[in-house]
Protein backbone atom coordinates (compact mmCIF):
# COMPACT_ATOMS: atom_id res chain seq x y z
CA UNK A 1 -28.39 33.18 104.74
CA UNK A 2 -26.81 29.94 103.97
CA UNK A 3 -27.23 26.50 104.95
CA UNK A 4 -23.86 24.49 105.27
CA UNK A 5 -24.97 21.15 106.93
CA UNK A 6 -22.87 19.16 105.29
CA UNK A 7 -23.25 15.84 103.67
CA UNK A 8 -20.91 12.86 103.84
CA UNK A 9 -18.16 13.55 101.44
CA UNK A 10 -14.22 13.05 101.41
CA UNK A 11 -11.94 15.22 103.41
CA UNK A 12 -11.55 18.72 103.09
CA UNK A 13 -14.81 18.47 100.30
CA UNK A 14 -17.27 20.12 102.99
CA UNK A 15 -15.57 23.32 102.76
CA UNK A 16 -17.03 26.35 100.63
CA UNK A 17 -15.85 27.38 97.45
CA UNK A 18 -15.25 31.00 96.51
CA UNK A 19 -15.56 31.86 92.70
CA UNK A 20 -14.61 34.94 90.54
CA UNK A 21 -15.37 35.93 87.59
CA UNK A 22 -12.95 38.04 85.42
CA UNK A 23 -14.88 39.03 82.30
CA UNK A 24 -12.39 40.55 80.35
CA UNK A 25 -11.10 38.77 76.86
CA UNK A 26 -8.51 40.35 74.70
CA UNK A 27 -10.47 38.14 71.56
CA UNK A 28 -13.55 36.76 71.75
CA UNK A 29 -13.14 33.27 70.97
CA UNK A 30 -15.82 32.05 68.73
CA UNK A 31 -16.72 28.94 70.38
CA UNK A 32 -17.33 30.55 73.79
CA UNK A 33 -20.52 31.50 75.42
CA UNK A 34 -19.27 32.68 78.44
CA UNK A 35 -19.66 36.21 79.41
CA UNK A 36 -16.95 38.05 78.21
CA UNK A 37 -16.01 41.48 77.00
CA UNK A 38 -13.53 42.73 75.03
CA UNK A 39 -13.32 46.16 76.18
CA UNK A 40 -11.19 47.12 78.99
CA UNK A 41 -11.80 50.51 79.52
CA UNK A 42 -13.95 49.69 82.87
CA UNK A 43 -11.17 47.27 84.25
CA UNK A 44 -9.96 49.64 87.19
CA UNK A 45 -13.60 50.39 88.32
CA UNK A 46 -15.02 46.87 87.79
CA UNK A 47 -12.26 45.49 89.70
CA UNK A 48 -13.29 48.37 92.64
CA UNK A 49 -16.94 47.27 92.39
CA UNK A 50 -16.17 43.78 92.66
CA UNK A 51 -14.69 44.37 95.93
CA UNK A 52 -17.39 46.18 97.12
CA UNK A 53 -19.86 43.19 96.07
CA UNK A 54 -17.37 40.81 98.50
CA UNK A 55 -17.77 42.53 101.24
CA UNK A 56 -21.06 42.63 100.67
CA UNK A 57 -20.81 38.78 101.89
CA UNK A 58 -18.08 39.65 104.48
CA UNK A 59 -20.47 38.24 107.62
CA UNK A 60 -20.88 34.66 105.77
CA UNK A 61 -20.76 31.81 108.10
CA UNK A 62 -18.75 29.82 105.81
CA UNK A 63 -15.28 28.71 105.96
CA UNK A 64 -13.52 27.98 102.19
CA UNK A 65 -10.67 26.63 101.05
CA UNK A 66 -10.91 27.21 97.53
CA UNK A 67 -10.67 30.46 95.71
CA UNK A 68 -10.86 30.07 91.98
CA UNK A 69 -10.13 32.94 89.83
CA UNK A 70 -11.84 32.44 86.28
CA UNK A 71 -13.34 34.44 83.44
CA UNK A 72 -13.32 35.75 80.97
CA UNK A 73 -9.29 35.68 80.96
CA UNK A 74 -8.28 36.70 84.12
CA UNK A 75 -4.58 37.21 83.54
CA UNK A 76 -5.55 40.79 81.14
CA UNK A 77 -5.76 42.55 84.67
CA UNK A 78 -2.61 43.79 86.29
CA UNK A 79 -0.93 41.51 88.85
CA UNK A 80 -1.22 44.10 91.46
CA UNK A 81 -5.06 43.74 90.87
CA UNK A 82 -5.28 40.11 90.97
CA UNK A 83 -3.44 40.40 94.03
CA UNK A 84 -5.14 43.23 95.68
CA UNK A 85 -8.56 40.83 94.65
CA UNK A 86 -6.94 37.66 96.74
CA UNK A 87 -6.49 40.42 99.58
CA UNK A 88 -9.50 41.42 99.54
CA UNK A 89 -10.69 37.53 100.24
CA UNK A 90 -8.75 36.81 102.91
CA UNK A 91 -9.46 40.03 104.98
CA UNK A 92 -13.45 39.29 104.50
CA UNK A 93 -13.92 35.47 104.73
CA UNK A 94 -12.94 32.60 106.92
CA UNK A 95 -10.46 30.99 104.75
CA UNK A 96 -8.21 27.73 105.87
CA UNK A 97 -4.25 27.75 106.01
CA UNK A 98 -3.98 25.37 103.04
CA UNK A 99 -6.56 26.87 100.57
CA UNK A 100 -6.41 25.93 96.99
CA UNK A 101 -5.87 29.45 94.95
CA UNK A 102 -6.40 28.53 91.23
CA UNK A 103 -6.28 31.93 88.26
CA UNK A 104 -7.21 30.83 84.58
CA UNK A 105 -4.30 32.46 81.91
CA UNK A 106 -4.40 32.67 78.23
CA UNK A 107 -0.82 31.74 77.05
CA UNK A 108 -0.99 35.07 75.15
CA UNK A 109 -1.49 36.93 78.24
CA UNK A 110 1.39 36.18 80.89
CA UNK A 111 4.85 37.11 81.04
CA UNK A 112 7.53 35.28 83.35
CA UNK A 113 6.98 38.53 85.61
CA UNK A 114 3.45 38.28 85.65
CA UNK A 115 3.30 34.49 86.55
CA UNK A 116 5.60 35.02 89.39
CA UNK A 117 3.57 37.91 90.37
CA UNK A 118 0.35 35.85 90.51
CA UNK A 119 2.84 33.09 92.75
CA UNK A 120 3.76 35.14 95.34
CA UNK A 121 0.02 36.78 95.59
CA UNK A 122 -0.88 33.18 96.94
CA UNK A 123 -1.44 32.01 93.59
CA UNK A 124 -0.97 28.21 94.07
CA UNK A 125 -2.46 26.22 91.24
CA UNK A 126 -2.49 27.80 87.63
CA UNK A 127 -4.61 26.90 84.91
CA UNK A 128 -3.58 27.04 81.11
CA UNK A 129 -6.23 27.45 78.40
CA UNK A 130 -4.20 25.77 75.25
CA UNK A 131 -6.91 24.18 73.55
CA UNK A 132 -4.21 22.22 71.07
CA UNK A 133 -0.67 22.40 69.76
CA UNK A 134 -1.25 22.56 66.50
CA UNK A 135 -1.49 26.11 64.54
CA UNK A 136 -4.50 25.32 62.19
CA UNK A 137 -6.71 24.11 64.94
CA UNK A 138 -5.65 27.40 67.22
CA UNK A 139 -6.57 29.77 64.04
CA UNK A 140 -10.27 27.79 64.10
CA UNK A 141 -10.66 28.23 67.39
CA UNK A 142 -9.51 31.61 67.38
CA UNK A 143 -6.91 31.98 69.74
CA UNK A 144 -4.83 34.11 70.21
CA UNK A 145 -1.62 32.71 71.23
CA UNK A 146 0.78 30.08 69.39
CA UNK A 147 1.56 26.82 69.66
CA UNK A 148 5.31 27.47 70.73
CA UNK A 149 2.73 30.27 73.38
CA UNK A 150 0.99 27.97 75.28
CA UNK A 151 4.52 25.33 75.63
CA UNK A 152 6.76 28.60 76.62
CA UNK A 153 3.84 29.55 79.56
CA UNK A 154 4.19 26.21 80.76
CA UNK A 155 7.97 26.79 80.94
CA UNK A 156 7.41 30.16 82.75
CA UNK A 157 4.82 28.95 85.26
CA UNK A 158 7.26 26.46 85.69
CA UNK A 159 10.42 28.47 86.38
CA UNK A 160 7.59 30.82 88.64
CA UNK A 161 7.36 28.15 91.27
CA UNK A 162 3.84 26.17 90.49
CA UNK A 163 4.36 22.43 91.24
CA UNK A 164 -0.05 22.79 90.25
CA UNK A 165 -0.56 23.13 86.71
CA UNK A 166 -3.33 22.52 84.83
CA UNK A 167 -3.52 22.56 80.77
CA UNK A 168 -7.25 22.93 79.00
CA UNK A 169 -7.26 20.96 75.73
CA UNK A 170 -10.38 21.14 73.06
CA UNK A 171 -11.10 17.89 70.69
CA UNK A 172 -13.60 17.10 67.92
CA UNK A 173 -12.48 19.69 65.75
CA UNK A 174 -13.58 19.59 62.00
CA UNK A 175 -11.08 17.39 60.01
CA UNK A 176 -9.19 15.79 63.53
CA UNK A 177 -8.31 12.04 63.30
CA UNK A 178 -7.84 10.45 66.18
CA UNK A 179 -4.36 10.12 65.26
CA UNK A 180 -3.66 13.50 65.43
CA UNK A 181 -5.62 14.01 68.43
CA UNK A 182 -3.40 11.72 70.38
CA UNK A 183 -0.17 13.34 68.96
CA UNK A 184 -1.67 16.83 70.17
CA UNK A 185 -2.26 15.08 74.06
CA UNK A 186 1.44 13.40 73.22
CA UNK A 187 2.50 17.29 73.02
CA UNK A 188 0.88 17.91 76.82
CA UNK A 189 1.99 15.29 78.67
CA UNK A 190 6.06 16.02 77.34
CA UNK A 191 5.51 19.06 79.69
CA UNK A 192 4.00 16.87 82.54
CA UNK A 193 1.19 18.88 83.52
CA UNK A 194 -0.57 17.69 87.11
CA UNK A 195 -4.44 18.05 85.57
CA UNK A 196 -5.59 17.73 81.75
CA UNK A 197 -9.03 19.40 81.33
CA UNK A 198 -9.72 17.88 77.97
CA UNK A 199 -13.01 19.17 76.09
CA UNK A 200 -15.43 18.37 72.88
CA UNK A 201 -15.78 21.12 70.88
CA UNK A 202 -19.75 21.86 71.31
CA UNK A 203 -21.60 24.33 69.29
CA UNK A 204 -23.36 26.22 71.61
CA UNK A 205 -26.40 28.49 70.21
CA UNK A 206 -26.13 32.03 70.30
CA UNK A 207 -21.97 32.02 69.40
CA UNK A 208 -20.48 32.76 66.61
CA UNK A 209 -19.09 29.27 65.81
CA UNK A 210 -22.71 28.19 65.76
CA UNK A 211 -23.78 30.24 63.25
CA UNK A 212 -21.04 29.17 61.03
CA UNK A 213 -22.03 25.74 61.29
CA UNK A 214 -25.34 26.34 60.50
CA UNK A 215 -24.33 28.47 57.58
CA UNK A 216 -22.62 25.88 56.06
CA UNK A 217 -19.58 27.28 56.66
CA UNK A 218 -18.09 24.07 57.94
CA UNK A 219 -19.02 20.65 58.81
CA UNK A 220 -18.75 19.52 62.38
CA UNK A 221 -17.09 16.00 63.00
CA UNK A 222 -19.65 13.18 62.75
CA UNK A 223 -20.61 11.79 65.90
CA UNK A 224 -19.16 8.55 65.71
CA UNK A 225 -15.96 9.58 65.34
CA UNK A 226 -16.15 12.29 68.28
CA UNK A 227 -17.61 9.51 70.06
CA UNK A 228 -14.66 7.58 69.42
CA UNK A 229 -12.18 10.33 70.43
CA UNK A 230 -13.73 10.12 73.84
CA UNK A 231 -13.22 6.76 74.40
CA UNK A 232 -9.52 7.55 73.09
CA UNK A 233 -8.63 9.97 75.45
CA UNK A 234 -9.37 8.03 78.91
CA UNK A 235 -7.89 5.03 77.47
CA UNK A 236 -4.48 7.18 76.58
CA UNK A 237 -4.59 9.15 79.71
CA UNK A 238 -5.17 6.27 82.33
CA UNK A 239 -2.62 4.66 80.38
CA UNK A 240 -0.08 7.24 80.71
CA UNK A 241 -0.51 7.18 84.59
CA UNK A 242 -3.45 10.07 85.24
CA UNK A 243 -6.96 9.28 86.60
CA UNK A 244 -9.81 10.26 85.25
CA UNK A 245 -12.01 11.67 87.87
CA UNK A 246 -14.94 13.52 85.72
CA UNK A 247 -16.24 13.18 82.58
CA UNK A 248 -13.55 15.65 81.04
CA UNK A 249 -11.03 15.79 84.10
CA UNK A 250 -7.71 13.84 84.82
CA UNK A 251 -5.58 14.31 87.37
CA UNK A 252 -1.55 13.04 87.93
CA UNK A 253 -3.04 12.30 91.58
CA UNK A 254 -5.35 12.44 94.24
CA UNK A 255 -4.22 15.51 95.26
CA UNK A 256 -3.80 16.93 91.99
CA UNK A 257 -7.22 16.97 91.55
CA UNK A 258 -9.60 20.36 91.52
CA UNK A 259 -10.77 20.50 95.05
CA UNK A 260 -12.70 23.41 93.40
CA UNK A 261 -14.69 22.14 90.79
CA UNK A 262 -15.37 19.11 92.75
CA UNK A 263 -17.78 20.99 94.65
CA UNK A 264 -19.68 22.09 91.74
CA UNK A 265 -20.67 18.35 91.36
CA UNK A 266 -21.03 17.61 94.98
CA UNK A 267 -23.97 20.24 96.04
CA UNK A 268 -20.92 22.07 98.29
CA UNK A 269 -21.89 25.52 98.85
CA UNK A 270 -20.32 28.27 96.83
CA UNK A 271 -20.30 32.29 96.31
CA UNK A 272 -19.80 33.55 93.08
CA UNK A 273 -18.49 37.28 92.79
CA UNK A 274 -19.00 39.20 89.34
CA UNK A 275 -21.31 39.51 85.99
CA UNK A 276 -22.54 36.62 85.74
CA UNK A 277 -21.23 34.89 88.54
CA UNK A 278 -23.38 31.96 90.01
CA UNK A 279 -24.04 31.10 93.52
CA UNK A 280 -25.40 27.53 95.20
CA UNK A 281 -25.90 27.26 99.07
CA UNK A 282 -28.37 24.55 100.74
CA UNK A 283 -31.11 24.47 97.83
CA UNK A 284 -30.73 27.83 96.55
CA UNK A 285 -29.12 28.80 93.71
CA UNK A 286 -28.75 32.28 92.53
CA UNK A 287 -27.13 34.27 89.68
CA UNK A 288 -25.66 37.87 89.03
CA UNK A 289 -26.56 40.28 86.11
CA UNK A 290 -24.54 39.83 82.86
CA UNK A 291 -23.17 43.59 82.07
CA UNK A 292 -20.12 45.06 83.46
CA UNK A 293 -21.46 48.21 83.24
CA UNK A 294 -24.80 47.51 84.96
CA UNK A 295 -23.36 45.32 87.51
CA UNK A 296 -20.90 48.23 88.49
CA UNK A 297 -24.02 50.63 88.83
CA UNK A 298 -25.30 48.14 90.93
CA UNK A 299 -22.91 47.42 93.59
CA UNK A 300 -21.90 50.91 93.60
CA UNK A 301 -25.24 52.02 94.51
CA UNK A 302 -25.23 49.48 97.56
CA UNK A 303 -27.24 47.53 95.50
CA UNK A 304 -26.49 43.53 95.04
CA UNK A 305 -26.25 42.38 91.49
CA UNK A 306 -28.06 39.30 92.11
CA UNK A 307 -30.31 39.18 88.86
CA UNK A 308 -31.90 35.82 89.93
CA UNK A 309 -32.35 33.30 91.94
CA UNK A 310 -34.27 29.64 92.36
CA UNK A 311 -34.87 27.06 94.95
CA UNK A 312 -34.54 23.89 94.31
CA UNK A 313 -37.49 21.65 94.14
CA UNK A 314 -36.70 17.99 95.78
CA UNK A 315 -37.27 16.90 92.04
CA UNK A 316 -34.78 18.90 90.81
CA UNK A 317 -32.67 18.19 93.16
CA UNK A 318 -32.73 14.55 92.60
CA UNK A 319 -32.47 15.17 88.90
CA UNK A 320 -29.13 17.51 89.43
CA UNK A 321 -28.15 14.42 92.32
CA UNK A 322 -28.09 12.11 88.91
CA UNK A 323 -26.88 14.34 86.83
CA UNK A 324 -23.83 15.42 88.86
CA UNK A 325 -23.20 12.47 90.29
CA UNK A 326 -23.08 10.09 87.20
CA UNK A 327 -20.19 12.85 85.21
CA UNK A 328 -18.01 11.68 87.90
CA UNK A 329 -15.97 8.84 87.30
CA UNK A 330 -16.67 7.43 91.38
CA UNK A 331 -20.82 7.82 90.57
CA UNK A 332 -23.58 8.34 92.68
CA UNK A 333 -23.30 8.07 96.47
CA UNK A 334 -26.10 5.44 97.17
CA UNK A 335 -26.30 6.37 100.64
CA UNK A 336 -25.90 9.96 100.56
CA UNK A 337 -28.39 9.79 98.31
CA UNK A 338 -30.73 7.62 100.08
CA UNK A 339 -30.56 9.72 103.36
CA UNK A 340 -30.30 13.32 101.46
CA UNK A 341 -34.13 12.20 99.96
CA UNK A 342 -35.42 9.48 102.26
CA UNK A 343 -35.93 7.10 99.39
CA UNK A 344 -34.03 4.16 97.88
CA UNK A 345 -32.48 4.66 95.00
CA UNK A 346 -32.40 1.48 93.78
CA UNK A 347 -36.19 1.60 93.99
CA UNK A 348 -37.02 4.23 92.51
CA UNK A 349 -35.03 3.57 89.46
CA UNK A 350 -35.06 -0.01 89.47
CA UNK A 351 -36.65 -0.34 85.77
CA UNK A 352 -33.78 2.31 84.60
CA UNK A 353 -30.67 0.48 86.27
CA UNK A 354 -31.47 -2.59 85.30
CA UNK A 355 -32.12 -1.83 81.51
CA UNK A 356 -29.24 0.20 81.43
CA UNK A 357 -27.06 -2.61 83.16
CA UNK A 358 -27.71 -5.16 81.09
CA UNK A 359 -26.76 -2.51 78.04
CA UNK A 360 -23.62 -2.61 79.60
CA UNK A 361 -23.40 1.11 80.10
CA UNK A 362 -23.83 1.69 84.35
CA UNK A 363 -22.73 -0.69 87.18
CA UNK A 364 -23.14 -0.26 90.92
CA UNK A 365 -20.56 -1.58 93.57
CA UNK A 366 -19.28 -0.51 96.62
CA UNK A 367 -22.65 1.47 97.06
CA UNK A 368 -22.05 3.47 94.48
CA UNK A 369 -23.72 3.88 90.34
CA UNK A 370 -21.60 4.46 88.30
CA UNK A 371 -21.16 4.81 84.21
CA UNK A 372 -18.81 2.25 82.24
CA UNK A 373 -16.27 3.78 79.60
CA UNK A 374 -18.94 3.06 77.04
CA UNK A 375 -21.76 4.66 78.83
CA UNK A 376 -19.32 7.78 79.76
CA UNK A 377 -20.23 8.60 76.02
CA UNK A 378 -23.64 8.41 76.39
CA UNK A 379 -23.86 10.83 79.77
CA UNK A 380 -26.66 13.01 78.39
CA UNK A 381 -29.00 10.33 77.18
CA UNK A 382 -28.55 8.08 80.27
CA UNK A 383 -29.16 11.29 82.43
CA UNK A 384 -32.24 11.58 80.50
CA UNK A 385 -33.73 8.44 81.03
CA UNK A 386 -32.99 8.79 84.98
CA UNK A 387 -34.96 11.46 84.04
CA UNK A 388 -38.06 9.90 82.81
CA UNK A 389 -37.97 7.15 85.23
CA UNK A 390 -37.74 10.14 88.11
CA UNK A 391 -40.72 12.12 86.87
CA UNK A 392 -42.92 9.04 85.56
C-alpha cells in the first residue's frame, strides 16, 4: 500500500508521521477554513468511528514517530478520550520509544487537570493557539479566550510537566503597527516558549472574514506594511536567540523543532485519520470526506472515508519539490533533488536562478537553493516563476 523508500534526509526525518484530526470548535473562528464543527453532540461516536478508521490501517508497514493531534480544537474532547485515541495508536502501529506526541489547545479550553491529563496520556509537546495578547485583536479574530487565557495556559502546561511548548501567533491585522506587533511577540517570549508559529492573517475565500472584507466591512493592511512585518519578525526572533526554520516557524533549538510538520515539507509519508484528514505516501496523496456525520456512516459501515485521492505526476512533483523546499529556511536539497528526478537542477532552471540571484532574492551554497530574507517575502511569486521555467 505504501512506498517508504526513503530519501536522504536528517536523522529521525525518514520516519512516518501519524495525523488526527479533531473537528470539533466551541466558536468558529472567522478567519478559519479548516473543517470544523461546532456541534458536539456526535463527539462520543465520532471519536468510536475514528478508531475504527485506524485500525483500518493497523497492517501498515510503517514505523512513526510522530503523532500529531490537531483540529478543529482538540482539547473540547474529554481527556480520557484523547487518551483512549493515543491508545488506540500505539496498540495498531509500529511506533518508536521516543515519538514526538503533539495535541493543539485553545487557551479557553484546558484546565490545569486537563493539561496534566493530556501529560501523562504521553502527551509530550503541546501546542497553544493564542493568536495575540492584546484584547481588541482577539475580539477580531474571534476568539474565545483572553489575553490573561492564553498567558495562564502557558502557566498550567507549565506546572503540567511540558518542557515542549509551542505558542501560535497571527499578524497583519487591520490597524497593527509594527510597533505593536513586536510588543505582542515581546509578550510570548516573557513566557519562553520552545517554538513560535507566527502567521499573516490571510483572507481565505469561502470564510466569513472574507466576506467582510469584501463587504467593506474593513480594510485589510496594505501589503507593504504586512510585507514589512515579515521581515520584522525573523529579524526580532533570530535576534532573541530562536531559528527560523520555515517560512512561519522558529524554534529555541534544533530539537525544539516540529519533527512533525517537517515531514509535510519533506515528501515523508504520512496517514491522516478523520473528516478531512489528508494522507501522502510515495506519490500518492489522498483525502477523507469533510462531514462528521457522513464520515461516521462510513467507517461504521466498514467502509473507508477516503473521498479522494491523486498521484502525483513527476511535474507535480517537481513543482511541490520547489515549492516545499524553498518555505524552508535550509532550501532545496540539490542532490536529493537531482537523484529523486534524474535531472540537474541547476539546468533546468538555470534562466530562473540566475535572474532571481542577481535580484538578490535566492542563493545556493552548500548544495543547497535557498531564499534570502527579502525573497522569504516574495515565496509565492518566486514559486511561480520556478513554475513557468518548469513547465516552459
Amino acid at each position: 500500500m505504501f512506498d517508504v523508500r526513503c530519501p536522504k534526509f536528517e536523522p529521525n526525518t525518514c520516519h512516518a508521521g501519524i495525523y488526527i484530526h479533531i473537528p470539533f470548535c466551541v466558536r468558529k473562528c472567522p478567519y478559519c477554513n479548516f473543517y470544523s464543527i461546532t456541534d458536539h453532540s456526535l463527539a462520543k461516536e465520532f471519536v468510536n468511528a475514528l478508531k475504527l478508521e485506524m485500525a483500518m490501517y493497523s497492517g501498515v508497514e510503517l514505523l512513526f514517530d510522530t503523532l500529531y493531534i490537531g483540529g478543529g480544537t482538540p482539547s473540547v474532547l474529554e481527556p480520557a478520550e484523547i487518551d483512549g485515541i493515543i491508545k488506540k495508536a500505539f496498540s495498531l502501529f509500529q511506533i518508536t520509544s521516543d515519538p514526538e506526541i503533539t495535541i493543539e489547545i485553545n487557551p479557553g479550553t484546558v484546565t490545569p487537570g486537563s493539561l496534566e491529563s493530556f501529560r501523562q496520556s504521553g502527551v509530550n509537546r503541546i501546542n497553544i493557539g493564542i493568536q495575540s495578547f492584546k484584547e481588541s485583536n482577539l475580539k477580531f479574530l474571534g476568539r474565545i479566550h483572553s489575553a490573561e487565557d492564553g498567558k495562564t495556559a502557558v502557566k498550567w502546561a507549565r506546572n503540567a510537566g511540558f518542557e515542549n511548548i509551542g505558542i501560535d501567533m497571527m499578524y497583519g491585522i487591520p490597524g497593527e503597527t509594527e510597533k505593536s506587533w513586536l510588543i505582542d511577540l515581546e509578550t510570548a517570549l516573557l513566557l519562553e516558549p520552545e517554538h513560535l508559529s507566527c502567521y499573516m492573517l490571510t483572507y481565505e475565500s469561502g470564510t466569513r472574514m472574507h466576506k467582510e472584507m469584501k463587504n467593506g466591512t474593513f480594510s485589510p493592511l496594505p501589503e507593504s506594511l504586512a510585507a514589512s512585518l515579515f521581515g520584522s519578525t525573523g529579524d526580532f526572533l533570530e535576534k532573541n536567540g530562536y531559528i527560523q526554520y520555515e517560512t512561519s516557524n522558529f524554534a529555541r533549538s534544533e530539537e525544539k523543532k516540529s519533527r512533525h510538520n517537517i515531514k509535510y515539507w519533506s515528501f515523508i509519508p504520512y496517514i491522516g485519520f478523520g473528516p478531512s484528514a489528508h494522507s501522502f505516501y510515495g506519490t500518492r496523496r489522498s483525502w477523507n470526506r469533510q462531514n462528521v456525520s457522513g464520515y461516521i456512516k462510513k467507517v461504521e459501515s466498514g467502509t473507508s472515508p477516503v473521498e479522494g485521492k491523486e498521484d502525483l505526476t513527476r511535474e507535480q512533483q517537481i513543482i511541490e519539490a520547489v515549492f516545499l523546499g524553498l518555505r524552508q529556511k535550509r532550501g532545496i536539497d540539490i542532490g536529493f533533488f537531482n537523484d529523486k528526478f534524474n535531472v540537474r537542477f541547476e539546468d533546468i532552471f538555470s534562466e530562473t536562478i540566475s535572474g532571481l540571484t542577481k535580484k538578490g532574492l535566492i542563493f545556493i551554497r552548500d548544495d543547497r537553493c535557498a531564499l534570502t530574507g527579502k525573497g522569504m517575502v516574495l515565496l509565492d511569486s518566486i514559486c511561480a516563476e520556478f513554475v513557468c521555467s518548469e513547465i516552459g
